[in-house]
Each structure stands twice: as C-alpha cells, then as structure tokens.
N, C-alpha and C. Protein backbone atom coordinates (compact mmCIF):
# COMPACT_ATOMS: atom_id res chain seq x y z
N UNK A 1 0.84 -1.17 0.00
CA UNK A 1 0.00 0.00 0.00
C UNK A 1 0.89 1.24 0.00
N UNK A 2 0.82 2.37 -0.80
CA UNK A 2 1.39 3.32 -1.16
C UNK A 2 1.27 4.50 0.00
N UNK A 3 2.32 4.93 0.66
CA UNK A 3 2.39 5.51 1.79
C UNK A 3 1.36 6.91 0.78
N UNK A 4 1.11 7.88 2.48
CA UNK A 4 -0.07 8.57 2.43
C UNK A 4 1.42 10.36 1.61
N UNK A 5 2.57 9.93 1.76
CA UNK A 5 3.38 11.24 1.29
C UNK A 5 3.97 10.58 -0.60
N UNK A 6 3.95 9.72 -0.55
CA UNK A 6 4.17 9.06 -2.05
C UNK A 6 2.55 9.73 -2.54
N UNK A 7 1.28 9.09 -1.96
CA UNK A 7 0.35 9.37 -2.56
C UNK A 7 -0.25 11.26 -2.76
N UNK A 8 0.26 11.87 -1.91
CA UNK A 8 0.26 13.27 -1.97
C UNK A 8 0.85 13.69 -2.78
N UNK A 9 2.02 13.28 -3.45
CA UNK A 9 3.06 13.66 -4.27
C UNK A 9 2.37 13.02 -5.28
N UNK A 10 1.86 11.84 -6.03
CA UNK A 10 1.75 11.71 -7.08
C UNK A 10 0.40 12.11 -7.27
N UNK A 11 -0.41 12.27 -6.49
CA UNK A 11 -2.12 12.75 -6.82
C UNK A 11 -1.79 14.36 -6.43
N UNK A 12 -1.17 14.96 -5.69
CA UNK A 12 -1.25 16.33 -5.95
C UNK A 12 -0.53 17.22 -6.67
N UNK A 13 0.99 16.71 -5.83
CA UNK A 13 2.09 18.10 -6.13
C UNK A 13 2.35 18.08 -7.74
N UNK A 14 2.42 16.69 -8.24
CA UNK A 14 2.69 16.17 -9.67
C UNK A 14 1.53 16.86 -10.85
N UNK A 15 0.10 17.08 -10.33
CA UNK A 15 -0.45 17.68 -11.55
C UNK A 15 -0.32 19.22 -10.85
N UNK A 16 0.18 19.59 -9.78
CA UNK A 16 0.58 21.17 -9.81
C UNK A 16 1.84 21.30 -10.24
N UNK A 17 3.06 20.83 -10.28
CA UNK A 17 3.98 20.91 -11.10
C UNK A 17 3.42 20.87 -12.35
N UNK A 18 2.67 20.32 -12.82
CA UNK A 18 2.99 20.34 -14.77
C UNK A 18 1.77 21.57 -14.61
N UNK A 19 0.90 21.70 -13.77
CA UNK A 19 -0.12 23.09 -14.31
C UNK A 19 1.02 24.51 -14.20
N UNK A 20 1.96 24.69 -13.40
CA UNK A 20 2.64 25.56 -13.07
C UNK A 20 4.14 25.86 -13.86
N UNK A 21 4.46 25.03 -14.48
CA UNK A 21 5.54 24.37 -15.62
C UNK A 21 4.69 25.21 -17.21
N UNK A 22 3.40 24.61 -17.49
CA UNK A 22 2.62 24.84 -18.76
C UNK A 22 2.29 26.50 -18.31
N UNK A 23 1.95 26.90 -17.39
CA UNK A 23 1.61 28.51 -16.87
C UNK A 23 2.97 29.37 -16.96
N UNK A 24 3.67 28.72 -16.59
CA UNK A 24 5.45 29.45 -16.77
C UNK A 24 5.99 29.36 -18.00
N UNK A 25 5.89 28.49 -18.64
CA UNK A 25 6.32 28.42 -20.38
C UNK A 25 5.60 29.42 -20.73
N UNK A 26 4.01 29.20 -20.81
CA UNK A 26 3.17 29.83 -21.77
C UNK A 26 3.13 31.49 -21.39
N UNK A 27 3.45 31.38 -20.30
CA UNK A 27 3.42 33.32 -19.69
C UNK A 27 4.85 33.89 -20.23
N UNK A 28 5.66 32.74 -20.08
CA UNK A 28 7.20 33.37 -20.72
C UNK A 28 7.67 33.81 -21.78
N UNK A 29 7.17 33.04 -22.96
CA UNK A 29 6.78 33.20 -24.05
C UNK A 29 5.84 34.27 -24.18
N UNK A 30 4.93 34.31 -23.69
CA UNK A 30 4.19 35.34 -24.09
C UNK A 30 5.40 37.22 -23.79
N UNK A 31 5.98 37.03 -22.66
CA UNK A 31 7.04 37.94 -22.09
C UNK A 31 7.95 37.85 -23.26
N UNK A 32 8.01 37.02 -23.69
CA UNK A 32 9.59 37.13 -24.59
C UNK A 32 9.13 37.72 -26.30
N UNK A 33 7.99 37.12 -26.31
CA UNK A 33 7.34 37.72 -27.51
C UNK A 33 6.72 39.28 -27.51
N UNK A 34 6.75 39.92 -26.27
CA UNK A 34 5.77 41.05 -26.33
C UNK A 34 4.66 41.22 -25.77
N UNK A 35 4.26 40.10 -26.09
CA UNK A 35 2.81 40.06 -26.64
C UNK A 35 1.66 40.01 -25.29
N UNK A 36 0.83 41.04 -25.01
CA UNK A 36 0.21 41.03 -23.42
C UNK A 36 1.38 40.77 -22.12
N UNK A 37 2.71 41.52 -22.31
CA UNK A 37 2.95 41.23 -21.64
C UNK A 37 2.95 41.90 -19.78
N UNK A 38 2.29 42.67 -20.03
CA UNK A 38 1.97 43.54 -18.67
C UNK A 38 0.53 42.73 -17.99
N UNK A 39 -0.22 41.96 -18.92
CA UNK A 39 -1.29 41.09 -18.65
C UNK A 39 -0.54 39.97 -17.85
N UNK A 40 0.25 39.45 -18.07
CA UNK A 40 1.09 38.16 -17.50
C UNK A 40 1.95 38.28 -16.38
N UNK A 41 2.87 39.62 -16.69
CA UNK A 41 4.29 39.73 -15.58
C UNK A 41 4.09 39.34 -14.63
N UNK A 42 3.14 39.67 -13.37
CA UNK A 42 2.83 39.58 -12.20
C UNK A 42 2.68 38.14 -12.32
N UNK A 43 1.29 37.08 -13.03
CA UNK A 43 1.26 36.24 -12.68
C UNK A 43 2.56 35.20 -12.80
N UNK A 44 2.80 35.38 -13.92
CA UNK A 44 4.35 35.12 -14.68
C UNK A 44 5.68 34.59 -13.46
N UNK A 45 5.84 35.79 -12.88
CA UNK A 45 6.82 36.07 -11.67
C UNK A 45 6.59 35.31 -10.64
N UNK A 46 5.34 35.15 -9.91
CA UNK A 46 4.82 34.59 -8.72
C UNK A 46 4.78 33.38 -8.69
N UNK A 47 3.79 32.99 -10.11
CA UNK A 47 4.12 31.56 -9.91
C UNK A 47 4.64 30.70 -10.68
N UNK A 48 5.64 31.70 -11.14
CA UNK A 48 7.33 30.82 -11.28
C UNK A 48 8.29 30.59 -9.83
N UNK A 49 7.58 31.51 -9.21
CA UNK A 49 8.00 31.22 -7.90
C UNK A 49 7.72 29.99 -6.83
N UNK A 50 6.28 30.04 -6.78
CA UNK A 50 5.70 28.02 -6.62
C UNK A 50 6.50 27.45 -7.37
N UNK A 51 6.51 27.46 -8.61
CA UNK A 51 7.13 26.31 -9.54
C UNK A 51 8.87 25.82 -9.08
N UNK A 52 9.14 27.32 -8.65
CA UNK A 52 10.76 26.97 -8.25
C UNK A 52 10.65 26.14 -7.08
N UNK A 53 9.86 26.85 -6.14
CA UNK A 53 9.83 25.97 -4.56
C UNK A 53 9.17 24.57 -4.92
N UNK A 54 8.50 24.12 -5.94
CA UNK A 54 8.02 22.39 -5.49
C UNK A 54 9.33 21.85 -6.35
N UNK A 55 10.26 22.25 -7.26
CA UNK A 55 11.36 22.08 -7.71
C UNK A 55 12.31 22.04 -6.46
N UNK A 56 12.71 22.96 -5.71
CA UNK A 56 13.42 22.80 -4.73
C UNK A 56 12.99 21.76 -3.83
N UNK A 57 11.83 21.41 -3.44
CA UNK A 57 11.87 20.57 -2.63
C UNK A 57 11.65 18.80 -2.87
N UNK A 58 11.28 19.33 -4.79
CA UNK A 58 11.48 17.39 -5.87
C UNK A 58 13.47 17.42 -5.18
N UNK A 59 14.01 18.37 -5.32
CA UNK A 59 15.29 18.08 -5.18
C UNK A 59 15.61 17.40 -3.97
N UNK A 60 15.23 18.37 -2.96
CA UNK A 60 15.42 17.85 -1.80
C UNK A 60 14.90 16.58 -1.06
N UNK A 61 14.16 16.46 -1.97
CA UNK A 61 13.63 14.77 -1.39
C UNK A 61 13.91 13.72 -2.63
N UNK A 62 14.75 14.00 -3.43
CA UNK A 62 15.27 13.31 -3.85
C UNK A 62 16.39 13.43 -4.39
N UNK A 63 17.67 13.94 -3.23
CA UNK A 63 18.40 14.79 -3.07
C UNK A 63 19.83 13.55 -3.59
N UNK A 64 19.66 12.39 -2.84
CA UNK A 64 20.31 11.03 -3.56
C UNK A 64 20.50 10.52 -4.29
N UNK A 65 19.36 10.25 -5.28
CA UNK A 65 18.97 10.14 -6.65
C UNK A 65 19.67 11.11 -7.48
N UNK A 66 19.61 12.50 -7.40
CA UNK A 66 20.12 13.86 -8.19
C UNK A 66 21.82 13.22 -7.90
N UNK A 67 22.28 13.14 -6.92
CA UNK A 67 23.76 12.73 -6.70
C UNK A 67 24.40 11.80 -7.58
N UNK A 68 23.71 11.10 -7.84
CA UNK A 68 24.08 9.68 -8.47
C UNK A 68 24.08 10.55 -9.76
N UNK A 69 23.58 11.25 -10.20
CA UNK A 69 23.12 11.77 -11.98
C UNK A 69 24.95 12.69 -11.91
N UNK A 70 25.55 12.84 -11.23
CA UNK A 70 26.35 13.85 -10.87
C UNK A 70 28.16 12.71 -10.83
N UNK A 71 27.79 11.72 -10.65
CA UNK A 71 28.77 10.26 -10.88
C UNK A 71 28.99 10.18 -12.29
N UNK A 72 27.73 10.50 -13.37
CA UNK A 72 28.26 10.05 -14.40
C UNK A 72 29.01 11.35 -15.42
N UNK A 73 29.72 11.11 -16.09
CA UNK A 73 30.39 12.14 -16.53
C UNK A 73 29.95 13.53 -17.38
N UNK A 74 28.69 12.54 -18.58
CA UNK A 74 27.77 13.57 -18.87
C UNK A 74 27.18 14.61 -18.60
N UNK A 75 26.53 13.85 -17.25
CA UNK A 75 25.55 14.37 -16.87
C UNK A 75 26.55 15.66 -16.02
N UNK A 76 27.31 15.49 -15.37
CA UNK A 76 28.09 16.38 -14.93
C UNK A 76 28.31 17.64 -15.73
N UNK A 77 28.81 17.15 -16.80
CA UNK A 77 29.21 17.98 -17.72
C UNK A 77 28.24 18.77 -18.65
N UNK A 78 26.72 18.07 -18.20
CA UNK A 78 25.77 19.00 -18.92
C UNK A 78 25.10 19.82 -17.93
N UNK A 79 25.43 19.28 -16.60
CA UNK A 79 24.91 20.54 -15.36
C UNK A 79 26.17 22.17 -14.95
N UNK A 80 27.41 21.57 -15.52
CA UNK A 80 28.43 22.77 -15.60
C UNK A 80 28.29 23.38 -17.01
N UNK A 81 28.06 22.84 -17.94
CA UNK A 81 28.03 23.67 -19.48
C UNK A 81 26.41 24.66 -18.86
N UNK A 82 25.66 23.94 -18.68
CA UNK A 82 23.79 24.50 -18.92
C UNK A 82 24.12 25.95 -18.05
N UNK A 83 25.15 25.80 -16.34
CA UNK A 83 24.63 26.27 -15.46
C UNK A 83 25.96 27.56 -15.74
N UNK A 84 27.33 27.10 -16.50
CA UNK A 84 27.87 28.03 -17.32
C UNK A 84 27.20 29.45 -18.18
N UNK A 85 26.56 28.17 -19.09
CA UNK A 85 25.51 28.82 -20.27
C UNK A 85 24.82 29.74 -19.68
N UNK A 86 23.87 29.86 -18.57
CA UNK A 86 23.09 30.46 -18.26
C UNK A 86 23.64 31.75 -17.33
N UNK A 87 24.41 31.58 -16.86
CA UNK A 87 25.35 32.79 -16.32
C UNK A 87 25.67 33.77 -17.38
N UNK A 88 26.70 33.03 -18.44
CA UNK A 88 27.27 34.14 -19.38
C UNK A 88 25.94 34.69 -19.87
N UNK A 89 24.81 34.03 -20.60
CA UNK A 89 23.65 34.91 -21.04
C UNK A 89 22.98 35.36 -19.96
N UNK A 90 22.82 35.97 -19.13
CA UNK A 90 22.53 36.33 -18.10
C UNK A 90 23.48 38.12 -18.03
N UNK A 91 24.80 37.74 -17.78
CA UNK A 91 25.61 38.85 -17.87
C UNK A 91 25.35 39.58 -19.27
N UNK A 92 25.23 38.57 -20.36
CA UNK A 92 25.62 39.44 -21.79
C UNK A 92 23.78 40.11 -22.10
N UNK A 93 22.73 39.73 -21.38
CA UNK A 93 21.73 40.77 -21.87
C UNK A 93 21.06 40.94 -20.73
N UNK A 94 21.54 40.69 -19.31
CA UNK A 94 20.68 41.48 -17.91
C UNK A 94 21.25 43.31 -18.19
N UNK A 95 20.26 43.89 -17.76
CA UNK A 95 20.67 45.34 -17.61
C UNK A 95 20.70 45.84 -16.17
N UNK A 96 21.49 46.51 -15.62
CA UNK A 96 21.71 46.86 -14.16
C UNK A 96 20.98 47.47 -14.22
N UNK A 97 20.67 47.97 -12.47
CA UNK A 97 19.85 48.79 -12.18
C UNK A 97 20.45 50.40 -11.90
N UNK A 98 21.81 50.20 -12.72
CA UNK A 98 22.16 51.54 -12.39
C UNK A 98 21.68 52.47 -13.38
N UNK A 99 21.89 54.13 -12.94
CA UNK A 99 21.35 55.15 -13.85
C UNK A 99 22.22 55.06 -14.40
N UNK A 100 23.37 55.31 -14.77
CA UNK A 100 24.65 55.83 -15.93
C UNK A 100 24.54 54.45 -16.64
N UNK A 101 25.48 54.94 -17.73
CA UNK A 101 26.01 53.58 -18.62
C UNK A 101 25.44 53.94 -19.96
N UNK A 102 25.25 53.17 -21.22
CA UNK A 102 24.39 53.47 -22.34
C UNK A 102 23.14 53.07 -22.16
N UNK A 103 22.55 51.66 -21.11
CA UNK A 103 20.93 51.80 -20.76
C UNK A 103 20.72 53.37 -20.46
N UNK A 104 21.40 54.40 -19.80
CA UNK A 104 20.75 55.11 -19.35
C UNK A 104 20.33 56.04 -20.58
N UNK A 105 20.86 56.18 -21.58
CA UNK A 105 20.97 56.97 -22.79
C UNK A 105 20.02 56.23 -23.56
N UNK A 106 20.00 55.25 -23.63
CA UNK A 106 18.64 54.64 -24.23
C UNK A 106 17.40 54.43 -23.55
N UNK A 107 17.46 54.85 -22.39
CA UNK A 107 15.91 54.98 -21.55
C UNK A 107 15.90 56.27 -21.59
N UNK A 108 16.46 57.18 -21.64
CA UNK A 108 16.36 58.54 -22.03
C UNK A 108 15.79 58.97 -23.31
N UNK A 109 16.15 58.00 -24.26
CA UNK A 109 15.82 58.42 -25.91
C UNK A 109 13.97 57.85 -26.00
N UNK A 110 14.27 56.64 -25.11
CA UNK A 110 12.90 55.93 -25.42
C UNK A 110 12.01 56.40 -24.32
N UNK A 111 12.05 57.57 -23.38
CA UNK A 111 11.13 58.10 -22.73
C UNK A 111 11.08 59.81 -23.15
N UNK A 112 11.63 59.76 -24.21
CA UNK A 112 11.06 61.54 -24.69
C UNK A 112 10.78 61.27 -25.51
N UNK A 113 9.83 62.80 -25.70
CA UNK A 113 8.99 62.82 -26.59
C UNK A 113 9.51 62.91 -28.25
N UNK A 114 8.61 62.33 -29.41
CA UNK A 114 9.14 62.45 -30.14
C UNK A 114 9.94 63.22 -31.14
N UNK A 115 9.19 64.11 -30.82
CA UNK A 115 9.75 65.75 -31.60
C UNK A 115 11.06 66.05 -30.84
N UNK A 116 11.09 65.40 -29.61
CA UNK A 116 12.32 65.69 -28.91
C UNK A 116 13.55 65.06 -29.46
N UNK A 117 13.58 63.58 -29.84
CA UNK A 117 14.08 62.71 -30.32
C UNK A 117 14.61 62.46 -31.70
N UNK A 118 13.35 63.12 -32.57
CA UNK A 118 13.19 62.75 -33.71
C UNK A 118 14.84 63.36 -34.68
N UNK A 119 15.40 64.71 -34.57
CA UNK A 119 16.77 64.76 -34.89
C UNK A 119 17.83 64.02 -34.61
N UNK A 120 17.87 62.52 -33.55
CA UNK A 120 18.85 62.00 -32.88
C UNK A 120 18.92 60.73 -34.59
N UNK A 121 17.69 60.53 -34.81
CA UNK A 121 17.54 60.12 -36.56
C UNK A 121 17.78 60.52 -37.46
N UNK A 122 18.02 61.60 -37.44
CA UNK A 122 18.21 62.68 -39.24
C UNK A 122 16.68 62.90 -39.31
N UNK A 123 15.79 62.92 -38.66
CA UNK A 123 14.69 63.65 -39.00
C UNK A 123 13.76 64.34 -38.15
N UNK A 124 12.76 65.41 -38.87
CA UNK A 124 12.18 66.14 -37.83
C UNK A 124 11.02 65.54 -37.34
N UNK A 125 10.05 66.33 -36.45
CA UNK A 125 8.86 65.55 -35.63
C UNK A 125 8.06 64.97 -37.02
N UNK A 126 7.96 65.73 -37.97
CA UNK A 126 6.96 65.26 -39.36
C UNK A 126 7.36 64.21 -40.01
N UNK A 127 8.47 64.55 -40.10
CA UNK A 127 8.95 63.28 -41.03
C UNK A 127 9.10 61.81 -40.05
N UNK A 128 9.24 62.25 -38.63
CA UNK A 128 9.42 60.71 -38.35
C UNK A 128 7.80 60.13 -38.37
N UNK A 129 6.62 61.23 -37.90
CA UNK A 129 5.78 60.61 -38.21
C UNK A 129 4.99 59.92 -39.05
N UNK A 130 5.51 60.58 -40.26
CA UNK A 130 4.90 60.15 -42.02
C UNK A 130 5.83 58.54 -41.62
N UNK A 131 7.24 58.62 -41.15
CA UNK A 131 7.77 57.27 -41.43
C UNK A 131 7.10 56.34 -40.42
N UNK A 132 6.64 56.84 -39.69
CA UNK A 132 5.39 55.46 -38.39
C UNK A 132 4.01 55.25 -39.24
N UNK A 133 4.07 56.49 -39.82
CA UNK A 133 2.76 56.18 -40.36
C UNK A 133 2.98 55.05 -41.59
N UNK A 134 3.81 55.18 -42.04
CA UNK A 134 3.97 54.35 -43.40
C UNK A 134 4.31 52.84 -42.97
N UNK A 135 4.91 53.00 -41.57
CA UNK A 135 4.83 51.44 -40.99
C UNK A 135 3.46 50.97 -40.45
N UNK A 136 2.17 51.97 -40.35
CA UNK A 136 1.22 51.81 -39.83
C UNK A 136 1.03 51.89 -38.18
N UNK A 137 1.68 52.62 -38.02
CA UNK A 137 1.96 53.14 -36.50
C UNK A 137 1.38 54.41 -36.35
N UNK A 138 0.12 54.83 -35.65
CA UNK A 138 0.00 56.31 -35.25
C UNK A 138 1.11 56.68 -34.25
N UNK A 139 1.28 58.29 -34.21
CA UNK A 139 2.03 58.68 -33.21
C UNK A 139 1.39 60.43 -33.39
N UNK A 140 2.37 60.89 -32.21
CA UNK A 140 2.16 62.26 -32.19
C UNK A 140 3.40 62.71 -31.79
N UNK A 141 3.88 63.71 -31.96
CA UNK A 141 5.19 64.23 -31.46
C UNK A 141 5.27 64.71 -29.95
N UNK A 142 4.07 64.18 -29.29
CA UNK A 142 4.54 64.47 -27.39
C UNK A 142 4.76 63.19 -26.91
N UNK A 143 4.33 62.45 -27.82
CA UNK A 143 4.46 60.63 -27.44
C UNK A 143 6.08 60.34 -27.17
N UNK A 144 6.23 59.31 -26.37
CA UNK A 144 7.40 58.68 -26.08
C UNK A 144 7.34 57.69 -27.07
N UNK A 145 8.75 57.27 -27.61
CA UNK A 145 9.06 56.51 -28.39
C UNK A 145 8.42 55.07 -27.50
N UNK A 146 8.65 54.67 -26.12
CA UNK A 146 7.92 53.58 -25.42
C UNK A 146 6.44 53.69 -25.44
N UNK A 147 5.53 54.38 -25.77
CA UNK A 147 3.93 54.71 -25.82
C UNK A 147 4.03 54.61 -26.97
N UNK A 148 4.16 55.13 -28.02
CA UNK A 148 4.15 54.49 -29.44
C UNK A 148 4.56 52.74 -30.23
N UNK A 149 5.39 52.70 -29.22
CA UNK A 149 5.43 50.93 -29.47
C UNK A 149 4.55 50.44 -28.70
N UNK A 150 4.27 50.67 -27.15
CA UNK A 150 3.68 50.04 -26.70
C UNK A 150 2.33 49.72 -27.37
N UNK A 151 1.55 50.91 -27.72
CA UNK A 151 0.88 50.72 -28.82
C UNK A 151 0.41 49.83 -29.38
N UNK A 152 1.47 49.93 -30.13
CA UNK A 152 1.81 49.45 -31.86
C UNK A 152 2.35 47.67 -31.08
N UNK A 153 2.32 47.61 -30.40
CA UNK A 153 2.76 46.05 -29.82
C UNK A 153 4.38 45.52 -30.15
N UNK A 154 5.31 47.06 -29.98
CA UNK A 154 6.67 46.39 -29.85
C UNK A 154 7.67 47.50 -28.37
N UNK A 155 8.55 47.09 -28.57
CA UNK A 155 9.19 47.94 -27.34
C UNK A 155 9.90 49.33 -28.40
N UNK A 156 10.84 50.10 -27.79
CA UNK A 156 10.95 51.52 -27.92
C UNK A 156 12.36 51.07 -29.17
N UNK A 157 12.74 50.24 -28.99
CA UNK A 157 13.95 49.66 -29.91
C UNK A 157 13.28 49.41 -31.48
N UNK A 158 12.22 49.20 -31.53
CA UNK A 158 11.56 48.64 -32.37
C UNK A 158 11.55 49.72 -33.15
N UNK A 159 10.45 50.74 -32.68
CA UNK A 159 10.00 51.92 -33.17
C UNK A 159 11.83 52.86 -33.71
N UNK A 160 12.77 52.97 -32.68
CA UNK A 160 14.05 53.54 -33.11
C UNK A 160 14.45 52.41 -34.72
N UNK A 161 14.48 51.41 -34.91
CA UNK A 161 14.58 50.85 -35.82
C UNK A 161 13.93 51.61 -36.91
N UNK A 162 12.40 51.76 -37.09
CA UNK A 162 11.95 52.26 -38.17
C UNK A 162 12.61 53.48 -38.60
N UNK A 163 12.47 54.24 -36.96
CA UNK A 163 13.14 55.90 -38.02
C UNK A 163 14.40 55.60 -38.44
N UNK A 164 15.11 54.86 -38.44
CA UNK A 164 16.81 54.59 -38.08
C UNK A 164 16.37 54.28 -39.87
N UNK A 165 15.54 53.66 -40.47
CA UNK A 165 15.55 52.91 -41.42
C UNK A 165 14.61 54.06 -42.57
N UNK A 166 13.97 55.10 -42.14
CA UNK A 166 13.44 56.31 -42.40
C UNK A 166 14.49 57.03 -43.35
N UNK A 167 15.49 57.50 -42.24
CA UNK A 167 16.45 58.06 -42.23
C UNK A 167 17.51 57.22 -43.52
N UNK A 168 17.66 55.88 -43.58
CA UNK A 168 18.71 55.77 -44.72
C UNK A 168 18.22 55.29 -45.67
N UNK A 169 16.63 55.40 -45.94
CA UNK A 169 15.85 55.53 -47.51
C UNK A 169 15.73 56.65 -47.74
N UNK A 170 16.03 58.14 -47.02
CA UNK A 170 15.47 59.27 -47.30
C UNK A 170 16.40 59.46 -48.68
N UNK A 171 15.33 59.98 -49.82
CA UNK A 171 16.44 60.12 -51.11
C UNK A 171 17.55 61.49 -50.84
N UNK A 172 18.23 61.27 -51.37
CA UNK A 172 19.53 62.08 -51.34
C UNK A 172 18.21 63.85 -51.87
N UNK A 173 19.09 64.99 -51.35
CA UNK A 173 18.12 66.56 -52.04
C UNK A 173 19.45 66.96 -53.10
C-alpha cells in the first residue's frame, strides 16, 4: 500500500507541477514575444515562484537520486556547461539597475517625446511621423518613443529601428 506522502506527491504536487511548468512556459513566451505582456508579468513572476519551490523541494527529497546523476560524466558535464551557459547569457543581456552607462541613454531616448528625439535620426517631428505612419503606426510628437510601441505592440527599440531605417531611404536633395 502506497504511503499517504508518495500518494500526496503523485495525486497532488505532480499535476501542480505540470499546471505551473505549462503557466510558466506559456506566460514566458508570451514575455519574450511582447505580446500582453503587462497582462502576465505579475502572474508570470509569482508563480514561477511556486514552480521553483516544489522544484526545490522534488530536489530535496530526492536529493540522492540527483547525486548519483552527478557520478556520471555527462551528466556532470551538462549541469556545468547549462549552469555556465546560463550565467554568461545572463551577464551578456541582464541590464543593471544603475542610472549611468548606455541603458541610461537609451531609456532617455525611449522616454522623450518624439519631436524631442526625432533629430537624434536625421529627421524632424513630421517626417518621423509620415515614417510610423507608413509602418502603420500612429504617433504624435509628445508621445514617447515607449507609448508608441507600446501601442503598436513592440518595445521603444523597435519603433528607433523604423526611423533609423526612415532616415537611410530618405532620397539624397
């Protein structure tokens, strides 16, 4: 007869792990794509947070088992490459929380307004708007380059792309 903590674990924690696994993919993705992602963040964050703690504690109770995976050479070597891997990308696109640096020059560009901005392109408030418009983007020249993507369903990089691309079709005068 199947003890009463085996049976808790496979009738409970096991279909909340995979509901909380399928909720963390599908919210992440949705984060990585854009797409609703101020609809998700919160839930996104939190309960990736459950998901980590019944992870921490599959580990910890089967803390022996994980050891043995750590004997064979592979497996070793695919928990130092993965846990490598994930550091260096981590460093090469986390952004600090400091003010200086070039984030700060690019949260600067992508929180003024456009008319403010729009010469940092080679063009004025009109012309960058004819070029949003021609991507099918409304804007106005008090808008932030981040309110105009947000919008338009991309981030402030997006929108700098178009004028950036405005700017080196403009025909020669």
């Amino acid at each position: 007869m199947p003890s009463i903590s085996s049976t808790i674990t496979r009738q409970i924690v096991t279909p909340v792990t995979i509901v909380l696994f399928v909720v963390s993919t599908v919210t992440g993705l949705m984060l990585l794509l854009h797409w609703n992602g101020n609809l998700v963040r919160f839930s996104h964050e939190w309960l990736s947070v459950g998901f980590s703690a019944i992870g921490l504690w599959h580990l910890a109770r089967n803390w022996t088992a994980f050891l043995q995976y750590f004997k064979r050479n592979v497996a070793l070597s695919a928990f130092v490459v993965s846990v490598a891997g994930s550091l260096v990308f981590t460093a090469m696109t986390g952004t600090p929380a400091s003010t200086g640096g070039p984030g700060a020059m690019m949260r600067a560009v992508a929180n003024a307004p456009l008319a403010t901005v729009a010469p940092v392109f080679g063009l004025d408030a009109d012309k960058a708007i004819q070029a949003l418009k021609a991507a099918n983007i409304e804007a106005q020249p008090g808008e932030s380059l981040s309110a105009i993507g947000t919008r338009a369903g991309m981030n402030a990089v997006g929108v700098a792309n178009i004028l950036t691309a405005a700017k080196q079709t403009k025909p020669a005068s």
